[in-house]
N, C-alpha and C. Protein backbone atom coordinates (compact mmCIF):
# COMPACT_ATOMS: atom_id res chain seq x y z
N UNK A 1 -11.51 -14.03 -17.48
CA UNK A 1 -11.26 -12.60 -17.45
C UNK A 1 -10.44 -12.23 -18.67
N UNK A 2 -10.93 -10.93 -19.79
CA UNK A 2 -9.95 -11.09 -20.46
C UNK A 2 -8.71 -9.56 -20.66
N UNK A 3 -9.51 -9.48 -19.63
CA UNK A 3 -8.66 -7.55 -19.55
C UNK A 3 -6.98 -7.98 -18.02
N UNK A 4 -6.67 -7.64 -18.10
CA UNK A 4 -4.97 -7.81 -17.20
C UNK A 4 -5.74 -6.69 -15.99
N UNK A 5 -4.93 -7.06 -15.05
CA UNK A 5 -5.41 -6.59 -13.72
C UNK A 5 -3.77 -5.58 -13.55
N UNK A 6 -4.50 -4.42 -12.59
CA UNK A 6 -3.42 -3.49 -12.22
C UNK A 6 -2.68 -4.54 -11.67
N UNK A 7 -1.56 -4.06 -11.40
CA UNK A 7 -0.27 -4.75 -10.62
C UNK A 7 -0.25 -3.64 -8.94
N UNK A 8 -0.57 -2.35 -9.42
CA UNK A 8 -0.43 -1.38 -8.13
C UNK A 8 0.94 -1.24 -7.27
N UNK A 9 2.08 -1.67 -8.54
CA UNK A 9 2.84 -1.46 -7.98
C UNK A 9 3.88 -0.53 -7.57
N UNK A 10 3.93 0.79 -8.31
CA UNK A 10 4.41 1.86 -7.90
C UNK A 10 3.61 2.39 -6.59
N UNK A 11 2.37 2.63 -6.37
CA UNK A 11 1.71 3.51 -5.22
C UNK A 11 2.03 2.11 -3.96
N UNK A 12 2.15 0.90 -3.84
CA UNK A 12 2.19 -0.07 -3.33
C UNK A 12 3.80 0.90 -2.04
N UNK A 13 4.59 0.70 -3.70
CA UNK A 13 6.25 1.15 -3.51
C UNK A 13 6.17 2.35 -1.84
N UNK A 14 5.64 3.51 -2.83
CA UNK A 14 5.30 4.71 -2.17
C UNK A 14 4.71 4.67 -0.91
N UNK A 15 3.53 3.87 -0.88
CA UNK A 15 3.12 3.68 0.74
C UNK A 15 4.36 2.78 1.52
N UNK A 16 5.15 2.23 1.28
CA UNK A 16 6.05 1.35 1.88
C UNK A 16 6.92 1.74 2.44
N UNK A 17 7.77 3.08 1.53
CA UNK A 17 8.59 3.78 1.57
C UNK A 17 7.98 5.08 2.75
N UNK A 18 6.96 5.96 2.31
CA UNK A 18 6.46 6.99 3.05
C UNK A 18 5.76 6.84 4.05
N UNK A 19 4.76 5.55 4.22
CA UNK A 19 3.57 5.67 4.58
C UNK A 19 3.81 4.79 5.65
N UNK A 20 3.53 3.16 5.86
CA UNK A 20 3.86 2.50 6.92
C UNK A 20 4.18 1.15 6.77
N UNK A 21 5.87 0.99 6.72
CA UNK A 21 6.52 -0.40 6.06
C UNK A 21 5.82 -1.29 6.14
N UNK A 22 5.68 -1.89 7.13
CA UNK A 22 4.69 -3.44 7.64
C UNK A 22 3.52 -3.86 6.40
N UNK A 23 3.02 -2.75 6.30
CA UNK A 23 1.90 -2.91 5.22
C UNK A 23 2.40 -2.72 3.95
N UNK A 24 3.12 -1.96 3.56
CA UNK A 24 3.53 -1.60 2.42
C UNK A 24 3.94 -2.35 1.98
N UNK A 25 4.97 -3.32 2.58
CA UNK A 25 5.91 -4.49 2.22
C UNK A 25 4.72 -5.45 1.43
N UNK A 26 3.63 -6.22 2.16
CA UNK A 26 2.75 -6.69 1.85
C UNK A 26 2.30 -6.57 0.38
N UNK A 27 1.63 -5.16 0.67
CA UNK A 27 0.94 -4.69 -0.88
C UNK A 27 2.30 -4.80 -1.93
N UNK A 28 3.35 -4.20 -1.40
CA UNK A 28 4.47 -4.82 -2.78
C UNK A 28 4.62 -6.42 -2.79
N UNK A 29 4.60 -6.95 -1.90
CA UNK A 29 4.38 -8.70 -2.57
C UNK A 29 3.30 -8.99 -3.28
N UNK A 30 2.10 -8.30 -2.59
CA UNK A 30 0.85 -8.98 -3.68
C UNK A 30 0.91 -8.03 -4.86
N UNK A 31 1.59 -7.01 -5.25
CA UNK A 31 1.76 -6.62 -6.75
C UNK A 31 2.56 -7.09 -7.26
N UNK A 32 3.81 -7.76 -7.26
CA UNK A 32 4.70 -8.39 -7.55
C UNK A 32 4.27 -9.72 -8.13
N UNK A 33 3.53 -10.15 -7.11
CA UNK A 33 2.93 -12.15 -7.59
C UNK A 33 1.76 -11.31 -8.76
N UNK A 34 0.82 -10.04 -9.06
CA UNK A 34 0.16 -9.94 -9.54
C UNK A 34 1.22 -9.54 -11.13
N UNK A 35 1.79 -8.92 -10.83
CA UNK A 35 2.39 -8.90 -12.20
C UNK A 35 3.50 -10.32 -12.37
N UNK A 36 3.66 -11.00 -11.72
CA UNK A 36 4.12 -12.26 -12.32
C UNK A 36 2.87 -13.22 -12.83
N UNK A 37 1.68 -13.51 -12.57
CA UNK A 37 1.01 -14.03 -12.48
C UNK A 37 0.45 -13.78 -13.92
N UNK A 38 0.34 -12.56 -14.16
CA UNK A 38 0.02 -11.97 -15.64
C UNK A 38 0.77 -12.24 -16.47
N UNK A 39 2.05 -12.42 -16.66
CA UNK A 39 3.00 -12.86 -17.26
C UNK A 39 2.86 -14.13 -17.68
N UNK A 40 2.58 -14.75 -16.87
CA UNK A 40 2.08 -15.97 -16.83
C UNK A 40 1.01 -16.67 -17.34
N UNK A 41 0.26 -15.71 -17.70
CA UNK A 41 -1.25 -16.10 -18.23
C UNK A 41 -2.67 -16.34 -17.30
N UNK A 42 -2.65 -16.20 -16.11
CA UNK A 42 -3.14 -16.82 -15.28
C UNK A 42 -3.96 -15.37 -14.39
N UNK A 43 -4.73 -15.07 -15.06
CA UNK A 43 -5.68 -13.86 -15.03
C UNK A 43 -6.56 -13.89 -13.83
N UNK A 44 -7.04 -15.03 -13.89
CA UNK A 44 -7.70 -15.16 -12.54
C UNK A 44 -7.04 -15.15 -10.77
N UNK A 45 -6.19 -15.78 -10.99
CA UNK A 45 -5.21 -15.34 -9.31
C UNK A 45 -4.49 -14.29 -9.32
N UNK A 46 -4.19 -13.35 -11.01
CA UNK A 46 -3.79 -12.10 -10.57
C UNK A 46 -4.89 -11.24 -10.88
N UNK A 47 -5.62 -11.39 -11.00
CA UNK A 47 -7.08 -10.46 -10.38
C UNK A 47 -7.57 -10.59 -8.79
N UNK A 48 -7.22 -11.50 -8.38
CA UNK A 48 -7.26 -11.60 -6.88
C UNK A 48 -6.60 -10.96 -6.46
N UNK A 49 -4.42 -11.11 -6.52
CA UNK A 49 -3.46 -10.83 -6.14
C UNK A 49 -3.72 -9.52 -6.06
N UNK A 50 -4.68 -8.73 -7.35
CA UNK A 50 -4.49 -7.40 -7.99
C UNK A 50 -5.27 -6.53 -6.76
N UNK A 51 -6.21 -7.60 -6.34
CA UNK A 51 -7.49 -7.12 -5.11
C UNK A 51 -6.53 -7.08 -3.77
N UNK A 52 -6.02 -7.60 -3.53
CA UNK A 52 -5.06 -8.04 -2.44
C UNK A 52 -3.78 -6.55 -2.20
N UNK A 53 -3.45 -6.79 -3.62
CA UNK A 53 -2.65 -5.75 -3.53
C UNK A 53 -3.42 -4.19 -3.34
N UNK A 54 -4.37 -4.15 -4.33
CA UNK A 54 -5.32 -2.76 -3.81
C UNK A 54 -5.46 -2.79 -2.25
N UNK A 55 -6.26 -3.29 -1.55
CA UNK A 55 -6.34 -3.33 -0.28
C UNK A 55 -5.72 -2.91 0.74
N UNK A 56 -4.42 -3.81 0.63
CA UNK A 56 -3.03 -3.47 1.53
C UNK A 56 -2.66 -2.46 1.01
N UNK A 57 -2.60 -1.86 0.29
CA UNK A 57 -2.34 -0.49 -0.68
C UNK A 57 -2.99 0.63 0.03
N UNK A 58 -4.47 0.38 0.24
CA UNK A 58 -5.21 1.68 1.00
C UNK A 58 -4.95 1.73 2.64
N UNK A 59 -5.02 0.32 3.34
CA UNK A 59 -4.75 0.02 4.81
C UNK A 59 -3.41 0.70 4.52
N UNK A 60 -2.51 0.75 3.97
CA UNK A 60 -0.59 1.60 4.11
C UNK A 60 -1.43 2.60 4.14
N UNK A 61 -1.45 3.39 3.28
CA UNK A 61 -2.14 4.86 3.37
C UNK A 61 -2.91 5.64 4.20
N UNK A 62 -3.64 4.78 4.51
CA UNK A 62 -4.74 4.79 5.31
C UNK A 62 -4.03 4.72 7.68
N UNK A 63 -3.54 3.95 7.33
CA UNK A 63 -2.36 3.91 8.89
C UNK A 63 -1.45 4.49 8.86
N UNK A 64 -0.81 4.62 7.68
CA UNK A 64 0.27 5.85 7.89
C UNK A 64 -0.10 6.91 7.80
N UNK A 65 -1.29 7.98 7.39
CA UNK A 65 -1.99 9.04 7.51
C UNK A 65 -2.58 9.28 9.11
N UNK A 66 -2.79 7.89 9.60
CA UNK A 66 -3.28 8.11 11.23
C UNK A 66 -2.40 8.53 12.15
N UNK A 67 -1.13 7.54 11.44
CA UNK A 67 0.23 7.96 12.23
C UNK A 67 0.68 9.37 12.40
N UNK A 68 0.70 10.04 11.11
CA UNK A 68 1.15 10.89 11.08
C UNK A 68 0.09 12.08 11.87
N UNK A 69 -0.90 12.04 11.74
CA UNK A 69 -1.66 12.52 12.12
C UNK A 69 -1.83 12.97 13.83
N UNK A 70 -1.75 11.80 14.18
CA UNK A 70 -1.27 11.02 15.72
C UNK A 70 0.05 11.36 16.64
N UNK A 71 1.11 11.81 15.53
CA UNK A 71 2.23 12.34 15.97
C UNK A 71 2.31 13.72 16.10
N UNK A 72 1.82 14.54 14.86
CA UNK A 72 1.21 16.09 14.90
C UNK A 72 0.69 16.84 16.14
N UNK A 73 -0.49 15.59 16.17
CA UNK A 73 -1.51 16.32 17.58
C UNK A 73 -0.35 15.85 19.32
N UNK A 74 0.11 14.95 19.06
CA UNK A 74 1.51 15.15 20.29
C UNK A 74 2.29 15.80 20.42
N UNK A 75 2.86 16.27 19.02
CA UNK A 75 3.56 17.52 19.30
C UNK A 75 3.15 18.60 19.55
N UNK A 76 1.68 18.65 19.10
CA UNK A 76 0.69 19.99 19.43
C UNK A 76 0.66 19.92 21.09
N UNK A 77 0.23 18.88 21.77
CA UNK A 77 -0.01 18.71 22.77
C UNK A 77 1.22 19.21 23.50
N UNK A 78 2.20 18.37 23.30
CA UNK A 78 3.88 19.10 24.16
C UNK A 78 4.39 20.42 23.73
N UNK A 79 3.58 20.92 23.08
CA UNK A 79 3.99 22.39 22.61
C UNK A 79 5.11 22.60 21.55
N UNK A 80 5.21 21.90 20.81
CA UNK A 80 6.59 21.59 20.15
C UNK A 80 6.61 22.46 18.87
N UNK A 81 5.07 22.62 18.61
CA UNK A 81 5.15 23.99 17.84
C UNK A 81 4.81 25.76 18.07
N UNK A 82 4.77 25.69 19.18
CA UNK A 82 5.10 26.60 19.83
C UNK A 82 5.72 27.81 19.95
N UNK A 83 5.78 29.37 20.05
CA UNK A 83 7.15 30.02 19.92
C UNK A 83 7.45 30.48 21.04
């Protein structure tokens, strides 16, 4: 491979922080080993890492959007927005 693979590690950050820790944490380890790995020279396991980290990257986003979503329609339900 001779092009460097994203690292994904700011939006990784952001889902971790906003979106839903458990996963987020994840996708920031596999961007982390992906930008060490690059550093390193070693293009091929951080093109994996880089896949790894994409992934867990969209699953954060992707479950914490359900969540939130999920919590909305309960409060809709208990009337909580209501006047």
């Amino acid at each position: 491979m001779t092009t460097t693979s994203k690292t994904y590690l700011f939006p990784a950050v952001v889902g971790a922080a906003l979106f839903f820790l458990p996963l987020g944490v994840v996708a920031v380890v596999f961007a982390l080993r992906t930008r060490h790995l690059i550093e390193h020279n070693d293009l091929e396991r951080a093109a994996a890492a880089s896949r790894m980290a994409r992934r867990f990257m969209i699953l954060t986003f992707f479950a914490g959007g359900l969540i939130y979503l999920l919590l909305i329609l309960a409060f809709l339900a208990l009337g909580a927005f209501s006047s």
